[in-house]
C-alpha atoms as a PDB file:
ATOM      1  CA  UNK A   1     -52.759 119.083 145.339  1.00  0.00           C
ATOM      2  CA  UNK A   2     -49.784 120.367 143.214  1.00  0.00           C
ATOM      3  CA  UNK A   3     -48.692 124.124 143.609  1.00  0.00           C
ATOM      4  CA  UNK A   4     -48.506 126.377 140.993  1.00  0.00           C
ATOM      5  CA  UNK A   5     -45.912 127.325 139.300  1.00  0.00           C
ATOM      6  CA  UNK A   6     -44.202 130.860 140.521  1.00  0.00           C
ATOM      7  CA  UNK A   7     -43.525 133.804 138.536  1.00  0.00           C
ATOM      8  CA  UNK A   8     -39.693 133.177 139.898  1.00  0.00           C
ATOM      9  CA  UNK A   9     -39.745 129.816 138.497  1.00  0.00           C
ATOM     10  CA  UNK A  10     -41.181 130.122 134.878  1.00  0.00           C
ATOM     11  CA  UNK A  11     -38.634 132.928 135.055  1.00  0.00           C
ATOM     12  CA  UNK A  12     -36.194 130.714 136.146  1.00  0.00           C
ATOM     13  CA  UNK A  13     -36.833 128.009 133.692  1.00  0.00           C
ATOM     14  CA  UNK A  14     -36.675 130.720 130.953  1.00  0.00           C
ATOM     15  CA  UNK A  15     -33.427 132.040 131.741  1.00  0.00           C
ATOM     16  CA  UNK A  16     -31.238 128.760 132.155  1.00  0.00           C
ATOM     17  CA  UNK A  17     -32.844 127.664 128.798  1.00  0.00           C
ATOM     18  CA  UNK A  18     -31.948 131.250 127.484  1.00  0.00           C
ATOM     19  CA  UNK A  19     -28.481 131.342 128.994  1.00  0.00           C
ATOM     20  CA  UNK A  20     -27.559 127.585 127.647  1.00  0.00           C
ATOM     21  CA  UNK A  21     -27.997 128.880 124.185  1.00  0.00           C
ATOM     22  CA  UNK A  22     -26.433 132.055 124.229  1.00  0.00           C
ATOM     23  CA  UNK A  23     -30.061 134.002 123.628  1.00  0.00           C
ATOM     24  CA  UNK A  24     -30.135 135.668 126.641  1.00  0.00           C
ATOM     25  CA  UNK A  25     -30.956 139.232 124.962  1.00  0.00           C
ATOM     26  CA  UNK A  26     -32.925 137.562 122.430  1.00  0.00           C
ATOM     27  CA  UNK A  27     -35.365 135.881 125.271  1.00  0.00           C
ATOM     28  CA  UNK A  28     -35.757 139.703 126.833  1.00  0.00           C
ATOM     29  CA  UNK A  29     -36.767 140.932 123.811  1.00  0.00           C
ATOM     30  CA  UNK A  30     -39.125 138.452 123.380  1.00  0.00           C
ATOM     31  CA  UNK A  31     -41.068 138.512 126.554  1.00  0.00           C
ATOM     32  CA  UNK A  32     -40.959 141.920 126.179  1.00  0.00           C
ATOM     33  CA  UNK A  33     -43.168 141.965 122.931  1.00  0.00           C
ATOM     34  CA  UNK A  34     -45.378 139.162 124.862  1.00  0.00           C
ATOM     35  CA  UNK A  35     -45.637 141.540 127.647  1.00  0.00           C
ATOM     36  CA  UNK A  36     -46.625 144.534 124.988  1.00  0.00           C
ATOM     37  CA  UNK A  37     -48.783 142.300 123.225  1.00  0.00           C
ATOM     38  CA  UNK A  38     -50.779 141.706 126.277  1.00  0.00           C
ATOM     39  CA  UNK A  39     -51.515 145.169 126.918  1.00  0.00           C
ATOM     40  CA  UNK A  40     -53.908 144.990 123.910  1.00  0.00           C
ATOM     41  CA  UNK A  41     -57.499 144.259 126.684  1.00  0.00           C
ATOM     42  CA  UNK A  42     -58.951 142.303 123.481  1.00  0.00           C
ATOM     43  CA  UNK A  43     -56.104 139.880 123.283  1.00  0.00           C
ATOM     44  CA  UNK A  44     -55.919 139.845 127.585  1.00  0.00           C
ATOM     45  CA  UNK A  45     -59.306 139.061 127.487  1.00  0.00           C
ATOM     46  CA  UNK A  46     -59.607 136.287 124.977  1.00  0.00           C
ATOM     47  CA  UNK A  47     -57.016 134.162 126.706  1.00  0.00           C
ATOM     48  CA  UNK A  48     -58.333 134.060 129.723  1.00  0.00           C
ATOM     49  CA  UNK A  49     -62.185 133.430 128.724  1.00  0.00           C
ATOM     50  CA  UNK A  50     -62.497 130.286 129.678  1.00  0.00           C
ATOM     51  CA  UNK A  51     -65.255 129.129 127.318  1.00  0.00           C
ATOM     52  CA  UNK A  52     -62.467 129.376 124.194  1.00  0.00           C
ATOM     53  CA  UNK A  53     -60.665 126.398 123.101  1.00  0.00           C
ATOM     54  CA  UNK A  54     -56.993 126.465 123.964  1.00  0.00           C
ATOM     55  CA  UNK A  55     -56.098 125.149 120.620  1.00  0.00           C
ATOM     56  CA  UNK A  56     -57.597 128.906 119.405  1.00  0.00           C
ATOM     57  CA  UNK A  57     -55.833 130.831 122.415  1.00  0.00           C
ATOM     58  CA  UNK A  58     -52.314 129.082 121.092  1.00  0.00           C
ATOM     59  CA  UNK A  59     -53.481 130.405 117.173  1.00  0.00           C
ATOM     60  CA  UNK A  60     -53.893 133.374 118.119  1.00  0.00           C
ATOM     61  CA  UNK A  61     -51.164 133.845 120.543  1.00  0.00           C
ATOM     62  CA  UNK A  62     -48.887 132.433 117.017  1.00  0.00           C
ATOM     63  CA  UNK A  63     -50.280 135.425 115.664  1.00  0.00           C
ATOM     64  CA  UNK A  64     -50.271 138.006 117.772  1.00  0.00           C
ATOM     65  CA  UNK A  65     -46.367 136.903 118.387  1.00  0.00           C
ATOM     66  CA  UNK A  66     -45.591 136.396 115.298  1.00  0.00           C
ATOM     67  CA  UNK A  67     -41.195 136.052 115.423  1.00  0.00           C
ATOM     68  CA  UNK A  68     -40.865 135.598 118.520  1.00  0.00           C
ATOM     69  CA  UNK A  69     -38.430 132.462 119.738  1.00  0.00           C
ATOM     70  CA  UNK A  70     -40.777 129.291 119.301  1.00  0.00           C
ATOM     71  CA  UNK A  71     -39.473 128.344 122.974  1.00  0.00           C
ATOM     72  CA  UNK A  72     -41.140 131.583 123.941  1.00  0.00           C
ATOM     73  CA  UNK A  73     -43.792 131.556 122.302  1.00  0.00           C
ATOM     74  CA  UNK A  74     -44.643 127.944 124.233  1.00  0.00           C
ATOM     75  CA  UNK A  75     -43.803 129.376 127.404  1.00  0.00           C
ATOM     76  CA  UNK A  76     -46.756 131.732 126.918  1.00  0.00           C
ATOM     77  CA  UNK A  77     -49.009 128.455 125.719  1.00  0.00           C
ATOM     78  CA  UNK A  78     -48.363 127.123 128.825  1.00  0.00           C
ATOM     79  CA  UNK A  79     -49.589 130.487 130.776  1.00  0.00           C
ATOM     80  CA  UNK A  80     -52.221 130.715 129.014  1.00  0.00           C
ATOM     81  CA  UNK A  81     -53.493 127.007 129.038  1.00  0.00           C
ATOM     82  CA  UNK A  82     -52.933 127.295 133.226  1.00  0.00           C
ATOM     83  CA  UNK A  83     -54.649 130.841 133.382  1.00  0.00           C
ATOM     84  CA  UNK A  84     -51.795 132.167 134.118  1.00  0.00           C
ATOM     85  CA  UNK A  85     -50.498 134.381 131.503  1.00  0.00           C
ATOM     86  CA  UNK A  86     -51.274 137.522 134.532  1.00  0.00           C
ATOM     87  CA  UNK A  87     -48.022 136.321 135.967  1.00  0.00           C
ATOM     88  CA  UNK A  88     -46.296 137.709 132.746  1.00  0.00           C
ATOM     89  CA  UNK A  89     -45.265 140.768 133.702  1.00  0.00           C
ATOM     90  CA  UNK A  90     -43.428 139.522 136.956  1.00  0.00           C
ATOM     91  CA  UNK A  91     -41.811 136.758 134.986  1.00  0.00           C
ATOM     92  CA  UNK A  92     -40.019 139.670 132.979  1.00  0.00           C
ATOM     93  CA  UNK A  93     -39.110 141.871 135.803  1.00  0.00           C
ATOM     94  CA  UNK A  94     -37.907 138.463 137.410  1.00  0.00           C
ATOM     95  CA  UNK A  95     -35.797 137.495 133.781  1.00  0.00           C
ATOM     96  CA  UNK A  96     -34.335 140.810 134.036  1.00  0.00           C
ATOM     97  CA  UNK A  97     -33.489 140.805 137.558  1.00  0.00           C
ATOM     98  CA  UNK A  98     -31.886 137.216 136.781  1.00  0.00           C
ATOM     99  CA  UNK A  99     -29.899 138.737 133.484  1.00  0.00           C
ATOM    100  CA  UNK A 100     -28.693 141.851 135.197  1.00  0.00           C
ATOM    101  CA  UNK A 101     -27.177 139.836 137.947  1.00  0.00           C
ATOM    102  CA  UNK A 102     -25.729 137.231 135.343  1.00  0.00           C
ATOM    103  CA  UNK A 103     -24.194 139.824 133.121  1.00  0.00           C
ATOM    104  CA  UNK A 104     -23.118 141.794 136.492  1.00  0.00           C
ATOM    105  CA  UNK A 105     -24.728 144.593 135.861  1.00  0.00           C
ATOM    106  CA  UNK A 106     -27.667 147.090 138.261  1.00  0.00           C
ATOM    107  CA  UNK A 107     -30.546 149.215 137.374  1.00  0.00           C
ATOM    108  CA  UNK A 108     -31.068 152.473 138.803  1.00  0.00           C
ATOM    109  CA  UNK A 109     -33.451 155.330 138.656  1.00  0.00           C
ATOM    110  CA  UNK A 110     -32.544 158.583 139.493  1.00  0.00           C
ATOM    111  CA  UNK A 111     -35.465 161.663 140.135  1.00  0.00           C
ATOM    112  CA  UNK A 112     -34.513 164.994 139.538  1.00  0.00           C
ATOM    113  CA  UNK A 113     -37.002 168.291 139.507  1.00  0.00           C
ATOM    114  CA  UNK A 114     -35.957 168.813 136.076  1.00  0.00           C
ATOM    115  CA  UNK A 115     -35.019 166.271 132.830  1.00  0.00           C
ATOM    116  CA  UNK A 116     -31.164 165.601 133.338  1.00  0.00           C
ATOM    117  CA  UNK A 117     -28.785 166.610 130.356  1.00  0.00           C
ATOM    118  CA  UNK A 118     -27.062 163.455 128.467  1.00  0.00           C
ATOM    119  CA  UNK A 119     -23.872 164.820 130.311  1.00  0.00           C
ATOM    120  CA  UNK A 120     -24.996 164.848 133.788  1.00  0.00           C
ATOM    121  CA  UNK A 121     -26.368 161.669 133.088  1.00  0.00           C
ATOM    122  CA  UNK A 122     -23.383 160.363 131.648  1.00  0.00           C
ATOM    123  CA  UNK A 123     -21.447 161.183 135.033  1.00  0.00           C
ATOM    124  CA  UNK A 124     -23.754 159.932 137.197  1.00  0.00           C
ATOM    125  CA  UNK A 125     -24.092 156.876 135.588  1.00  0.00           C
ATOM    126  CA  UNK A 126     -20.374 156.744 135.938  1.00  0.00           C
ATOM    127  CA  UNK A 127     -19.950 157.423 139.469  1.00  0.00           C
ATOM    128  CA  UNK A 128     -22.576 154.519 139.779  1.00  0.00           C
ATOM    129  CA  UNK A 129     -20.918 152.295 138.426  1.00  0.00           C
ATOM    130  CA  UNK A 130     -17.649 153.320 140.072  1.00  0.00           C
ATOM    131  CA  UNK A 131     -19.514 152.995 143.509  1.00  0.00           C
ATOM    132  CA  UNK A 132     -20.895 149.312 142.851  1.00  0.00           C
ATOM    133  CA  UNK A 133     -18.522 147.861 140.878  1.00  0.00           C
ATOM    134  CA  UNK A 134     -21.027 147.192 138.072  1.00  0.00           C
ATOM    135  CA  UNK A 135     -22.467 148.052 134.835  1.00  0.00           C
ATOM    136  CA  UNK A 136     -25.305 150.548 135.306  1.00  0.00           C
ATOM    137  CA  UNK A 137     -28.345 150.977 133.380  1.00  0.00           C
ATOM    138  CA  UNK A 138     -30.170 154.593 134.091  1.00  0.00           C
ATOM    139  CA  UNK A 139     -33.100 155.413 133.951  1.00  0.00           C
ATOM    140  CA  UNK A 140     -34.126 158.969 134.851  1.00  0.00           C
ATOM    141  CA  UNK A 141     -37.703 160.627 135.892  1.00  0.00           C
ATOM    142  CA  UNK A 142     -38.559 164.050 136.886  1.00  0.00           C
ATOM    143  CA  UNK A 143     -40.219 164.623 140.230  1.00  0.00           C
ATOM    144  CA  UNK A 144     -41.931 168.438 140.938  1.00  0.00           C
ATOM    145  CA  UNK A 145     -40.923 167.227 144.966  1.00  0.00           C
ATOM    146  CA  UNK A 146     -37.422 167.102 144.747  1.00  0.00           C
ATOM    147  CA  UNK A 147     -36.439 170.229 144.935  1.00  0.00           C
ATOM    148  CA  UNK A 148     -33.111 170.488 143.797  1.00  0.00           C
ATOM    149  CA  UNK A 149     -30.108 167.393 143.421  1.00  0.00           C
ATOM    150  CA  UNK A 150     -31.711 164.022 142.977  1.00  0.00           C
ATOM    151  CA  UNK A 151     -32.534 160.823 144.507  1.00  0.00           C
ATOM    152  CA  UNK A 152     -31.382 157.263 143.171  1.00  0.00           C
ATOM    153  CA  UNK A 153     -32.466 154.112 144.083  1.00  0.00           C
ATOM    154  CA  UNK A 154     -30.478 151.390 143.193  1.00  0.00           C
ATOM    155  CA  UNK A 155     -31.865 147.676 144.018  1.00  0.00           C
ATOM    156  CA  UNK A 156     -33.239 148.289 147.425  1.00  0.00           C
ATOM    157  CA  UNK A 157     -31.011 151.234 148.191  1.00  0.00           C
ATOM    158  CA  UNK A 158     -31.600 155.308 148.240  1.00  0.00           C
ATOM    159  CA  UNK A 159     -29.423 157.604 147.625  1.00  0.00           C
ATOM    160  CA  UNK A 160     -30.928 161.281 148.752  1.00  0.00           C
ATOM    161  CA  UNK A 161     -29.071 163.822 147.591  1.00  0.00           C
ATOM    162  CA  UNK A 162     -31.905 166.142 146.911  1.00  0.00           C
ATOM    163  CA  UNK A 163     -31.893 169.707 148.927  1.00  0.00           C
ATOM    164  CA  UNK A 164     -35.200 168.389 151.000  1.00  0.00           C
ATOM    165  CA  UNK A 165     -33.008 165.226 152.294  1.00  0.00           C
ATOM    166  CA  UNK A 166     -30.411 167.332 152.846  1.00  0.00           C
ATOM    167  CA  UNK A 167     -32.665 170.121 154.754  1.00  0.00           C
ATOM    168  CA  UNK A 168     -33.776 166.773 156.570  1.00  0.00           C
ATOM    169  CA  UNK A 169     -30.773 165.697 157.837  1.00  0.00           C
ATOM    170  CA  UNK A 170     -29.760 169.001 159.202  1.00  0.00           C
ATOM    171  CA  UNK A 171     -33.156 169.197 160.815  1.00  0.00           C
ATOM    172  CA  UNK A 172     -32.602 165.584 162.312  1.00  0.00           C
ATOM    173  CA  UNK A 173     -28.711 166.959 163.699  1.00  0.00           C
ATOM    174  CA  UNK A 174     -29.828 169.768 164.916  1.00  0.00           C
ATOM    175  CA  UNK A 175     -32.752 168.451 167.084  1.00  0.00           C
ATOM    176  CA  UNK A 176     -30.463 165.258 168.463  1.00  0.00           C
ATOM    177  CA  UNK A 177     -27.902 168.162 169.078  1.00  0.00           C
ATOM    178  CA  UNK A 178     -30.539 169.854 171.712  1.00  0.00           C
ATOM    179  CA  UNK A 179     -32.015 166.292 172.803  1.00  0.00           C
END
């Protein structure tokens, strides 16, 4: 029995065919509008009845995608004629993953107790990207929890700077100090 296709590999596929013709923006921007499109139920729903024709899924999927790269727009005729078009949404995170690495670049969210300033944000970005050696792309969030600073995670890594990982730390010293 053949396997399945992988989220990692339709990605995959997408990207080298993006990259060889210089449309690597233009394919994010496109599976991002399939990924919006399918947050319509109606539309989720129709593809994956199986009692509908595929030749209507494809119709309506030209519709619903109207511009969108006709390279994309088959990708997503071949998700939805395997049942697979639920793997869409880890096919972008995996494109994007693939992109940011390619253009040498890193994502990273920072969570503050309250909404950053554009300056603040400016700076951290910048010490970011001082620290890895790469573009940065920020994205900020606020969380009632931290209770003052911020915590970042870049990739798989956290920065705690917050007063609570701070307080933690101390308390961690201090009871290894009496231990």
């Amino acid at each position: 029995m053949a396997r399945r296709p992988t989220a990692k590999r339709y990605a995959l596929a997408a990207f080298q065919i993006a990259r060889e013709s210089g449309q690597l923006e233009s394919w994010a921007k496109d599976l991002g509008a399939a990924q919006q499109a399918l947050q319509n139920p109606a539309l989720r729903a129709y593809l994956e009845l199986p009692k509908i024709r595929i030749e209507h899924k494809i119709e309506t999927l030209r519709t619903a995608l109207a511009g969108v790269n006709p390279l994309a727009l088959n990708l997503m005729s071949l998700l939805t004629s395997r049942a697979s078009v639920g793997l869409l949404p880890r096919i972008v995170d995996e494109y994007q993953r693939l992109m940011d690495a390619h253009l040498n670049r890193e994502r990273a969210e920072v969570a503050t107790a309250i909404p950053l300033e554009q300056e603040q944000s400016n700076r951290f970005t910048q010490q970011l990207r001082q620290f890895l050696g790469k573009d940065v792309i920020l994205t900020s969030r606020v969380d009632p929890e931290v209770l003052g600073g911020l915590v970042a995670r870049v990739g798989d890594r956290i920065i705690d700077g917050s007063a609570r990982g701070r307080l933690m730390a101390l308390r961690k010293s201090l009871s290894e100090a009496r231990g």
